[in-house]
Every structure is written in C-alpha cells, then in structure tokens.
Protein backbone atom coordinates (compact mmCIF):
# COMPACT_ATOMS: atom_id res chain seq x y z
CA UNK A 1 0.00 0.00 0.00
CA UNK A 2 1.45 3.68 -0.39
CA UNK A 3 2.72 5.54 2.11
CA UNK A 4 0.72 8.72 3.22
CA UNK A 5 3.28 10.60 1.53
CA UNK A 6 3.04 8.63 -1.62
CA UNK A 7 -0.94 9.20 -1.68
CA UNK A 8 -0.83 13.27 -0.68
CA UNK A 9 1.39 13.14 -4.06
CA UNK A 10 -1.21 11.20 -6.24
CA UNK A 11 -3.76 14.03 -4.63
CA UNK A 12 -0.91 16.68 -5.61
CA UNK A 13 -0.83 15.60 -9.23
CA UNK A 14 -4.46 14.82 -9.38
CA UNK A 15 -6.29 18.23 -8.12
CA UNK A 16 -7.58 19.14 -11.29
CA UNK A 17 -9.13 15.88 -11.88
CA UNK A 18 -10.39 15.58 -8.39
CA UNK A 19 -12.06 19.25 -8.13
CA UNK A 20 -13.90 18.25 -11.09
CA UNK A 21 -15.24 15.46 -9.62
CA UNK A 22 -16.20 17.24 -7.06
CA UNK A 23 -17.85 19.68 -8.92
CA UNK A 24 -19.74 16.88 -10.77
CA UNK A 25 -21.17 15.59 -7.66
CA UNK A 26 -22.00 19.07 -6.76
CA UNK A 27 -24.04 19.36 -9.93
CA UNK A 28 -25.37 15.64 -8.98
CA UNK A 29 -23.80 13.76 -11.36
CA UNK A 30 -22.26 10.02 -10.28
CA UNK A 31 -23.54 10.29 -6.63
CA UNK A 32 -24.83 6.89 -6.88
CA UNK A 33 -20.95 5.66 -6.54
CA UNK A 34 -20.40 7.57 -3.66
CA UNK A 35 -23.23 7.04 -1.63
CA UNK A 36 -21.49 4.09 0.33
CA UNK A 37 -19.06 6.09 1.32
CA UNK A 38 -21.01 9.11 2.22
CA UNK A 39 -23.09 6.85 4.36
CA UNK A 40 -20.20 5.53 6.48
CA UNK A 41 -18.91 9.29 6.73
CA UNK A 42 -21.74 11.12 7.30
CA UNK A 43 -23.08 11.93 11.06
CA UNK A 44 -23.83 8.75 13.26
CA UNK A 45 -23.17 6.83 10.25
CA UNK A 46 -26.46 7.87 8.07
CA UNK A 47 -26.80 9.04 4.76
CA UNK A 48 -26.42 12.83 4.86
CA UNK A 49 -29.82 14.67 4.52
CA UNK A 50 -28.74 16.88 1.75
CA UNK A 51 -28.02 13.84 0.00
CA UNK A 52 -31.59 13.37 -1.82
CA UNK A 53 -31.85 16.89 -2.77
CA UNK A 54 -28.32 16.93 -4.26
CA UNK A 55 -28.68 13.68 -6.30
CA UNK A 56 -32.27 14.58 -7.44
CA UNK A 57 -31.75 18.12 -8.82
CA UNK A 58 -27.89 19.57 -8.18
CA UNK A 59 -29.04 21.96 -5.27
CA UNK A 60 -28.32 21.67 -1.44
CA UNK A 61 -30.22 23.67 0.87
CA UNK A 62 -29.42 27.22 2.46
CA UNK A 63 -26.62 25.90 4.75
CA UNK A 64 -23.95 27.90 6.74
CA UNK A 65 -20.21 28.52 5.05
CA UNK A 66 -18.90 25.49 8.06
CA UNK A 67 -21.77 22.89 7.02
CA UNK A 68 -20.49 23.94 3.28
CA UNK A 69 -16.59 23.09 4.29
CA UNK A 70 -17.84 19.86 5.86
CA UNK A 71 -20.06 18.35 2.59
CA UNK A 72 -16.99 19.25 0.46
CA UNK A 73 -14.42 17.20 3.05
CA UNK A 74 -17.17 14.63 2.48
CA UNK A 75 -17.41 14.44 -1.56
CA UNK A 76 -13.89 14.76 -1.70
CA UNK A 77 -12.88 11.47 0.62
CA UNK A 78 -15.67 9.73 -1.20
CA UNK A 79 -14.13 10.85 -4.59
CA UNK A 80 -10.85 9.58 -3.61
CA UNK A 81 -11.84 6.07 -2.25
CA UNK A 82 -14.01 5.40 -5.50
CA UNK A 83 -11.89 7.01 -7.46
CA UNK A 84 -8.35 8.32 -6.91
CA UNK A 85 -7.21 5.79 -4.86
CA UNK A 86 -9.18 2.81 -6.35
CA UNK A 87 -7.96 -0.56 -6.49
CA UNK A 88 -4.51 0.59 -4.39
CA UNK A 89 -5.95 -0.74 -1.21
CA UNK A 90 -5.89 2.47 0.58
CA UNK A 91 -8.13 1.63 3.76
CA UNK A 92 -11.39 3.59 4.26
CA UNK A 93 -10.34 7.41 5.43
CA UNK A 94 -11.37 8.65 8.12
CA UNK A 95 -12.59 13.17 8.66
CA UNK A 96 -11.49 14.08 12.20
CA UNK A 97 -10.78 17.77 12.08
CA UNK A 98 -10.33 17.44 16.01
CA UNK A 99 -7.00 15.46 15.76
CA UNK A 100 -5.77 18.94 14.26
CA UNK A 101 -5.77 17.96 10.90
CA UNK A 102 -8.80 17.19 8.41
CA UNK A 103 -7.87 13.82 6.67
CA UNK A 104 -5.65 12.33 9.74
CA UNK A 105 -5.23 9.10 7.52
CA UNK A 106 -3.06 11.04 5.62
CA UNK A 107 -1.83 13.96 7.58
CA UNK A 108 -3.83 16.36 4.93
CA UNK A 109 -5.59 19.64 5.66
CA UNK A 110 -8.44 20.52 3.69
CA UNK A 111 -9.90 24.31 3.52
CA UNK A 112 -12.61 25.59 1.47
CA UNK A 113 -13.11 29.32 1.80
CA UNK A 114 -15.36 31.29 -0.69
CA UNK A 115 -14.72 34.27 -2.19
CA UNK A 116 -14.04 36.18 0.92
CA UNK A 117 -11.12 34.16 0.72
CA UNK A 118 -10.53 33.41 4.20
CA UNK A 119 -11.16 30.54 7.34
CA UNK A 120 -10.22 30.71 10.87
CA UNK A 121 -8.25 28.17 12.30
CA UNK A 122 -6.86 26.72 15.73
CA UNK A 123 -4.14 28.64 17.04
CA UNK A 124 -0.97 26.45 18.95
CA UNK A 125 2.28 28.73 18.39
CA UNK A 126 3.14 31.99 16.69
CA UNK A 127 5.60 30.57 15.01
CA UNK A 128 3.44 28.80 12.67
CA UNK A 129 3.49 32.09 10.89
CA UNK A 130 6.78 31.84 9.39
CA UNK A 131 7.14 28.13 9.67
CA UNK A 132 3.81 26.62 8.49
CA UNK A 133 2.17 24.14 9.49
CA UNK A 134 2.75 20.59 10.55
CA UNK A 135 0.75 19.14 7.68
CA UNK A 136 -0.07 19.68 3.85
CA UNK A 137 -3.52 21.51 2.70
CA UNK A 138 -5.62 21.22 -0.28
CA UNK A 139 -7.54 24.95 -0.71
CA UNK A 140 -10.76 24.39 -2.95
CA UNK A 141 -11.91 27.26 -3.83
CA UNK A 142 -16.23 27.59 -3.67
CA UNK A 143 -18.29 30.05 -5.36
CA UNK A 144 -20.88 30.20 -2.21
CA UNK A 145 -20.69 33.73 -1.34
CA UNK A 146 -22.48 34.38 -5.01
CA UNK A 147 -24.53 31.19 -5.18
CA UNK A 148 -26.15 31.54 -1.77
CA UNK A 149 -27.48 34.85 -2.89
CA UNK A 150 -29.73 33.04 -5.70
CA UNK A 151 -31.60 30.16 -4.22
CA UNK A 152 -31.24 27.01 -4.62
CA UNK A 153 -27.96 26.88 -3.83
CA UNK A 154 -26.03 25.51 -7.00
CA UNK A 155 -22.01 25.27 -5.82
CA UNK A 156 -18.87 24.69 -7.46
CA UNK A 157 -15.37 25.16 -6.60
CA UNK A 158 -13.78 27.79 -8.71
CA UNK A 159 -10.34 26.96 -7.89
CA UNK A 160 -8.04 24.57 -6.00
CA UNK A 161 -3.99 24.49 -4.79
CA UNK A 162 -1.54 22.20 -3.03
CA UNK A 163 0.21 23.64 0.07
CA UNK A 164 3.27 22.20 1.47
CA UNK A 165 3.11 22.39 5.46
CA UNK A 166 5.68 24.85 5.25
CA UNK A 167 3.77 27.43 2.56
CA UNK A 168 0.59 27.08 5.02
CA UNK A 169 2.78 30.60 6.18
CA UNK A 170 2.51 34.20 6.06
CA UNK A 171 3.80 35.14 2.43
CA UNK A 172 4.88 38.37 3.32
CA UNK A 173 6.35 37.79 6.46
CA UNK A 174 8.37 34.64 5.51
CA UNK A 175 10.14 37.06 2.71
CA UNK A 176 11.40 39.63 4.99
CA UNK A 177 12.35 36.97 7.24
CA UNK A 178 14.73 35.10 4.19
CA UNK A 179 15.94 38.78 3.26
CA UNK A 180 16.95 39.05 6.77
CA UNK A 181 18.13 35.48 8.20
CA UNK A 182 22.04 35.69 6.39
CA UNK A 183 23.00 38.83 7.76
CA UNK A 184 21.37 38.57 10.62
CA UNK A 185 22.71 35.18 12.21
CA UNK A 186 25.93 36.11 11.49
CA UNK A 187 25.81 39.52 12.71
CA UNK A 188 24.36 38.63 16.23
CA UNK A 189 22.33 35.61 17.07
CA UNK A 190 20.04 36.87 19.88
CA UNK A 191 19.24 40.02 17.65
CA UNK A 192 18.00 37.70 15.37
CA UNK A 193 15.91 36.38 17.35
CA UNK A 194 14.23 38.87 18.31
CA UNK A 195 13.22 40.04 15.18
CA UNK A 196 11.97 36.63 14.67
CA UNK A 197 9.96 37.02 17.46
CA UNK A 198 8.57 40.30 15.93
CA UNK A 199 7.62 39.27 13.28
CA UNK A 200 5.87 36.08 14.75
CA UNK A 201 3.68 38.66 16.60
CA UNK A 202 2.85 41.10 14.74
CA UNK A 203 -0.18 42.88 14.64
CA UNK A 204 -0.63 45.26 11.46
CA UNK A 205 -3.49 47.38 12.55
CA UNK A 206 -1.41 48.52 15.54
CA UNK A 207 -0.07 51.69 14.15
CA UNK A 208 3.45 51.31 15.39
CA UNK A 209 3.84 47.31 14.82
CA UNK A 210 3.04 48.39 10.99
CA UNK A 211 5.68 51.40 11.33
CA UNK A 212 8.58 48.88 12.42
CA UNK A 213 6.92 46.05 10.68
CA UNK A 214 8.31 48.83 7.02
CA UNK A 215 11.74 49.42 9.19
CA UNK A 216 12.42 45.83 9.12
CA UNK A 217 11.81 45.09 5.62
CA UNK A 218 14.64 48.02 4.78
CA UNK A 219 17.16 47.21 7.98
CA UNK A 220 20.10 46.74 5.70
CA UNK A 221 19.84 50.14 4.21
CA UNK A 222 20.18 53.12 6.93
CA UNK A 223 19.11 55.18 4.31
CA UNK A 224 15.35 54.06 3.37
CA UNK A 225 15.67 53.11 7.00
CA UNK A 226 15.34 57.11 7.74
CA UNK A 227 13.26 57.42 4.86
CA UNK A 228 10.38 55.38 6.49
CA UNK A 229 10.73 56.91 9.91
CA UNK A 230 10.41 60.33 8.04
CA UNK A 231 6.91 59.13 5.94
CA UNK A 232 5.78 58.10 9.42
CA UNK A 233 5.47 61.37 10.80
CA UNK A 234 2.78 62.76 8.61
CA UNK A 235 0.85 59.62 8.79
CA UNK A 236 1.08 59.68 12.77
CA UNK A 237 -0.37 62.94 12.31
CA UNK A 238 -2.46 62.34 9.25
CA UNK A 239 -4.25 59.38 11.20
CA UNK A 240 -4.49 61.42 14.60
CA UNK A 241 -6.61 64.01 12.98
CA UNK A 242 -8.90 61.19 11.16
CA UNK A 243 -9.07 59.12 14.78
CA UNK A 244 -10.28 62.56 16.06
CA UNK A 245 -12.86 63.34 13.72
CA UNK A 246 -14.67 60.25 14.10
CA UNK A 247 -14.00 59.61 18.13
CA UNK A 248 -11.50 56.83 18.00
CA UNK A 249 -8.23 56.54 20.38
CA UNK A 250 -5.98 58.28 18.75
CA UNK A 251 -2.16 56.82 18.63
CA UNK A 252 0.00 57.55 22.04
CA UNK A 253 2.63 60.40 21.28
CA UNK A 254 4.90 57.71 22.25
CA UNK A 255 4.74 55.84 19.30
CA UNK A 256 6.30 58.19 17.53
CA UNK A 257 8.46 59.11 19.65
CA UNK A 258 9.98 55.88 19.66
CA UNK A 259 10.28 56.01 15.79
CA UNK A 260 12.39 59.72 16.23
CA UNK A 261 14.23 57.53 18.81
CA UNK A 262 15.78 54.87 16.76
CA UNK A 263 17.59 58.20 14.79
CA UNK A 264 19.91 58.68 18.05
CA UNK A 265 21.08 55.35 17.77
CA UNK A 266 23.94 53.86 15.20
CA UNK A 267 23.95 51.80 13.46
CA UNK A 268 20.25 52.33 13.01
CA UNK A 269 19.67 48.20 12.25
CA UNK A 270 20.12 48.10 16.02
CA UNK A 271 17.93 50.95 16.92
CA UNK A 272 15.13 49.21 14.47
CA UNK A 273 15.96 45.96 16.58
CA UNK A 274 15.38 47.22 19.93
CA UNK A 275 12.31 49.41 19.03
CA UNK A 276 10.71 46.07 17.75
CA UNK A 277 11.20 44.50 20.79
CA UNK A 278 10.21 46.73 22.57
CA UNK A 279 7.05 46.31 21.13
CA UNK A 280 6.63 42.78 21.25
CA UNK A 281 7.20 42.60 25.35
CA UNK A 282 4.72 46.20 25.60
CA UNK A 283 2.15 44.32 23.96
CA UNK A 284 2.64 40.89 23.93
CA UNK A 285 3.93 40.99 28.12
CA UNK A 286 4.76 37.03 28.36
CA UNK A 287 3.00 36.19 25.95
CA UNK A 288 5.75 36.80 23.38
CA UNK A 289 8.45 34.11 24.24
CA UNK A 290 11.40 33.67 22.13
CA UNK A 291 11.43 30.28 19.86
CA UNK A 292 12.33 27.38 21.78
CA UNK A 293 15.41 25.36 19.89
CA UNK A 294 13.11 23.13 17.88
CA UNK A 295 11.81 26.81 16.55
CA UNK A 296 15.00 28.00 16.42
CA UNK A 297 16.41 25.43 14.25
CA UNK A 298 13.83 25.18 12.03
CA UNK A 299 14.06 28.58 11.70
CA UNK A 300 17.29 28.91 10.38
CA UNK A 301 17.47 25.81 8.05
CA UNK A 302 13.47 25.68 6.91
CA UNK A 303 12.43 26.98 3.60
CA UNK A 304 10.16 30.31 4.84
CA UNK A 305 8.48 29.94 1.78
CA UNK A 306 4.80 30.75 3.16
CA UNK A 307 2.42 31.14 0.46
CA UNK A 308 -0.92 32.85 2.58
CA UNK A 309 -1.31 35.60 4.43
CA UNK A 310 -2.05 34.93 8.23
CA UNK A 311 -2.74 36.77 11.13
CA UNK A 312 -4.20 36.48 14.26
CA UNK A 313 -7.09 37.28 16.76
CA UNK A 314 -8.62 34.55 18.52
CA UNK A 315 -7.65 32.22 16.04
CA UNK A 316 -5.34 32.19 13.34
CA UNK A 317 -7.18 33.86 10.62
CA UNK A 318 -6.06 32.41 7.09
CA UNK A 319 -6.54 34.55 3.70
CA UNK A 320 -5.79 32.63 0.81
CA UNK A 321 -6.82 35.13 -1.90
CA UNK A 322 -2.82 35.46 -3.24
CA UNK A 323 -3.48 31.64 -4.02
CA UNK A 324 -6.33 32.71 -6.17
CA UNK A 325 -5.25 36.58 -8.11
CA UNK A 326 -7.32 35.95 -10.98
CA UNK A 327 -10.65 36.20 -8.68
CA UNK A 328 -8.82 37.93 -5.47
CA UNK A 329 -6.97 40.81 -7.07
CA UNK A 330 -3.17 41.40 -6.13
CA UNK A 331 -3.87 41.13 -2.38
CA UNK A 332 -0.56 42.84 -0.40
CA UNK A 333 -2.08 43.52 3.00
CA UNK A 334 -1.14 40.65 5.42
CA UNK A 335 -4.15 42.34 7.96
CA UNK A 336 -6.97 42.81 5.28
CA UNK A 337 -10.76 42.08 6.67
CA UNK A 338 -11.70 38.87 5.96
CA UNK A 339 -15.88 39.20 6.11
C-alpha cells in the first residue's frame, strides 16, 4: 500500500481531476458511486440529509459557510476512495478535524473558503506564521458567497492548490524573514531572534507594529531606514486628525516618539531591533516568548516559503486570496478584513 506521503502526491498531481469530480457531484452527477461512502462518513453513520436533494436536482439547501466546508471534506474522501485511490488498497479514510488535521489518515488539511477568501483556524504557536504548518492543505476554492445569494444553492469550486506544510505561512512575512536570516545570524544571534519574534507577533493594525513592521523590511539600508521613519510622521499625524474626527483613540505620542528615537542610535539596524522588541514585550507581556530550539532550528534551516497571508485574533485567521489573483486581485495587505 502507499505511504501517506506517496498518496498526498497522487492528490498533488491529481487536483484538477479531483475538483472536477467534485464539482460533478455538486451538480449531482455520479452520486450513486459515492453514496457508500457518504453513508459511512456522514453523522452517526447515516446518509447525509442533503443527500436526496443533491442527487435529485444539483441543489443543497441554504446551509452555513462550516456545514459547506464539511459536505466538500465529504465528496472529496468519497471521490478519492471510488476514485483516486481505487484498487490501491488504501483503507477507508477517516474526517477528524479534532486530531488537528482534516484527513488524519493522511496527515492532509483541507480548507474551502469562498470568495471572501478566508477561514479561521486553531491557534498552537506563533511561530506557525513563518514556519507553516505541521501538515499539507488542499484549498478548494467555492463560489458560495455568489450562489447563496440566488436560491437554490447551485455550488462549485472555482479553484483549488496544493500547500506544502511549510507554505501554510505568512507570504509576506516569511520574505522579509529570508531577506533578513544571512546577515542577521551572522551579525548577532540573539538580535536575530528577536526580530523573529517580531515578526511572529505582529499585529498590522497597531499603528506602530506596521511602522517597524516597514523598518524591518529596509534594515540593511540606513538610508530608506530614515526614509520610512520620516513618511511616518505625517501619517502619525495624518491618522491622529482622522481618529479625532470620528472619536476613536488616537495613537499615544509615544509611538512616535519611539520612531524619532531609533535616529539617536547607530547603526540604526540596532535601533530598528530594539524598538521592535520593545514592542513585542509592551504588547505581547509574556506572551511573546522567544522560539524554543526546535523553533529555532527550524528557523534557520526551513524553507520560509509561506504562500498565505495569516494573522491572528482569537484564532489564526487564514486569507488565501494570493493563491487565487485571478478572482482575489493582487492582495498585499497581510491584515486585510476577511468578512
């Protein structure tokens, strides 16, 4: 029988062919095949109960953007034990998103936002933002923001793509990191880690953490270094006045001033460094630990080839519309809303 890696490859080369298979069952073509399967997978071991509908006429009832992520896990196991994996003697599979990971018989995520492009997920170590996750991810793609809003609901998945654990990581975050990890390892280790430790928790709509968050992409040159500290003055002020007008908090004085600080400081890379950490242990208290050696290591060797962007609140809040420009646009903004 294959090994789990050996089938997440088949399912690698595959997608195509399997997101149109699931799209044909979506339409309610070739249920009949899957039904076994659906029955063993379905809750308490029944037939789902959008089953008829779907099989009858192509349509599933009203249901919530979860129960949609939870019929699609369901096609697509059904599709692959009829199907992908047929006659390899792959035993039945198994959906247990509790374990941590979706398809646990094959250490395989599986994500289906819509076009809002986003899904919230558990949240274990803010790390995982520059070195992934633990498993792979399939991302299909539905079109149920627009279909729910023209009953019945007729879906389809409008586009699919294979993550490596390691790209299931902030995109923007893992490239400053890269541009960053030669120079700084060899110029001083625990520097480096603390601006790993920044940029595991950062939050962009904090006015500063954005401010240092532009300082760190330019640390090797002092000169766009001073640049960005001198653009951040009008915006400090710029945004105080709009914060005012409509009754917000407006940002503490002392954000800025510990921008004009990091001037009075040379080199400046260090000034940048200490002003981010800074940050971290103001807002993060303890909280925002340094990476343990595991971390560590894996930080210095791994790829940091993240491929999302990801931030967090409660949970980790995934946005996968760079996977998907044609429909997304060219997304840039790690913190955009995800509604």
């Amino acid at each position: 029988m294959p090994t789990k890696e050996q089938l997440r490859a088949i399912i690698q080369d595959n997608l195509t062919e399997i997101a149109g298979g699931i799209n044909a069952a979506l339409k309610g073509k070739n249920l009949a095949r899957l039904k076994v399967v659906l029955n063993r997978v379905g809750r308490g071991g029944i037939l789902p109960h959008w089953y008829a509908r779907l099989k009858q006429d192509g349509t599933l009832p009203n249901l919530d953007g979860k129960t949609i992520g939870s019929i699609i896990e369901m096609l697509l196991v059904a599709l692959l034990e009829t199907s992908t994996f047929r006659g390899m003697g792959v035993p039945p599979l198994g959906i247990n998103p509790a374990r941590g990971v979706d398809l646990p018989d094959l250490d395989l995520g599986i994500k289906s936002p819509s076009q809002n492009y986003c899904t919230s997920e558990p949240f274990f170590s803010a790390y995982e933002r520059l070195l992934g996750s633990e498993h792979d991810m399939v991302v299909l793609l539905t079109d149920y923001q627009t279909a729910k809003k023209t009953p019945p609901l007729r879906l389809q998945i409008i586009g699919w793509r294979y993550l490596t654990g390691t790209q299931v990581a902030d995109v923007n975050l893992c490239r400053i990191a890269r541009a960053n990890r030669e120079s700084l390892v060899a110029d001083n280790e625990a520097r480096a880690k603390k601006v790993f430790r920044f940029l595991a928790y950062i939050n962009q709509s904090d006015w500063l953490g954005k401010q240092l968050l532009r300082l760190i992409d330019v640390l090797q040159d002092e000169n766009a270094v001073r640049v960005a500290i001198a653009e951040a003055i009008p915006d400090f002020e710029r945004k105080n006045l709009e914060f005012a007008r409509k009754s917000k908090p407006i940002i503490p004085e002392q954000d800025i001033e510990a921008l004009k600080g990091i001037l009075g400081i040379t080199p400046l890379r260090i000034g940048v460094i200490e002003a981010a950490d800074n940050w971290v242990v103001q807002t993060q208290k303890e909280a925002g630990r340094t990476p343990n050696d595991n971390e560590w290591q894996r930080l210095l060797s791994g790829p940091l080839d993240g491929q999302i962007g990801m931030s967090f609140a409660l949970q980790w809040r995934y946005n996968f519309g760079r996977l998907f420009s044609d429909t997304a646009g060219n997304r840039t903004d790690e913190e955009e809303p995800c509604e």
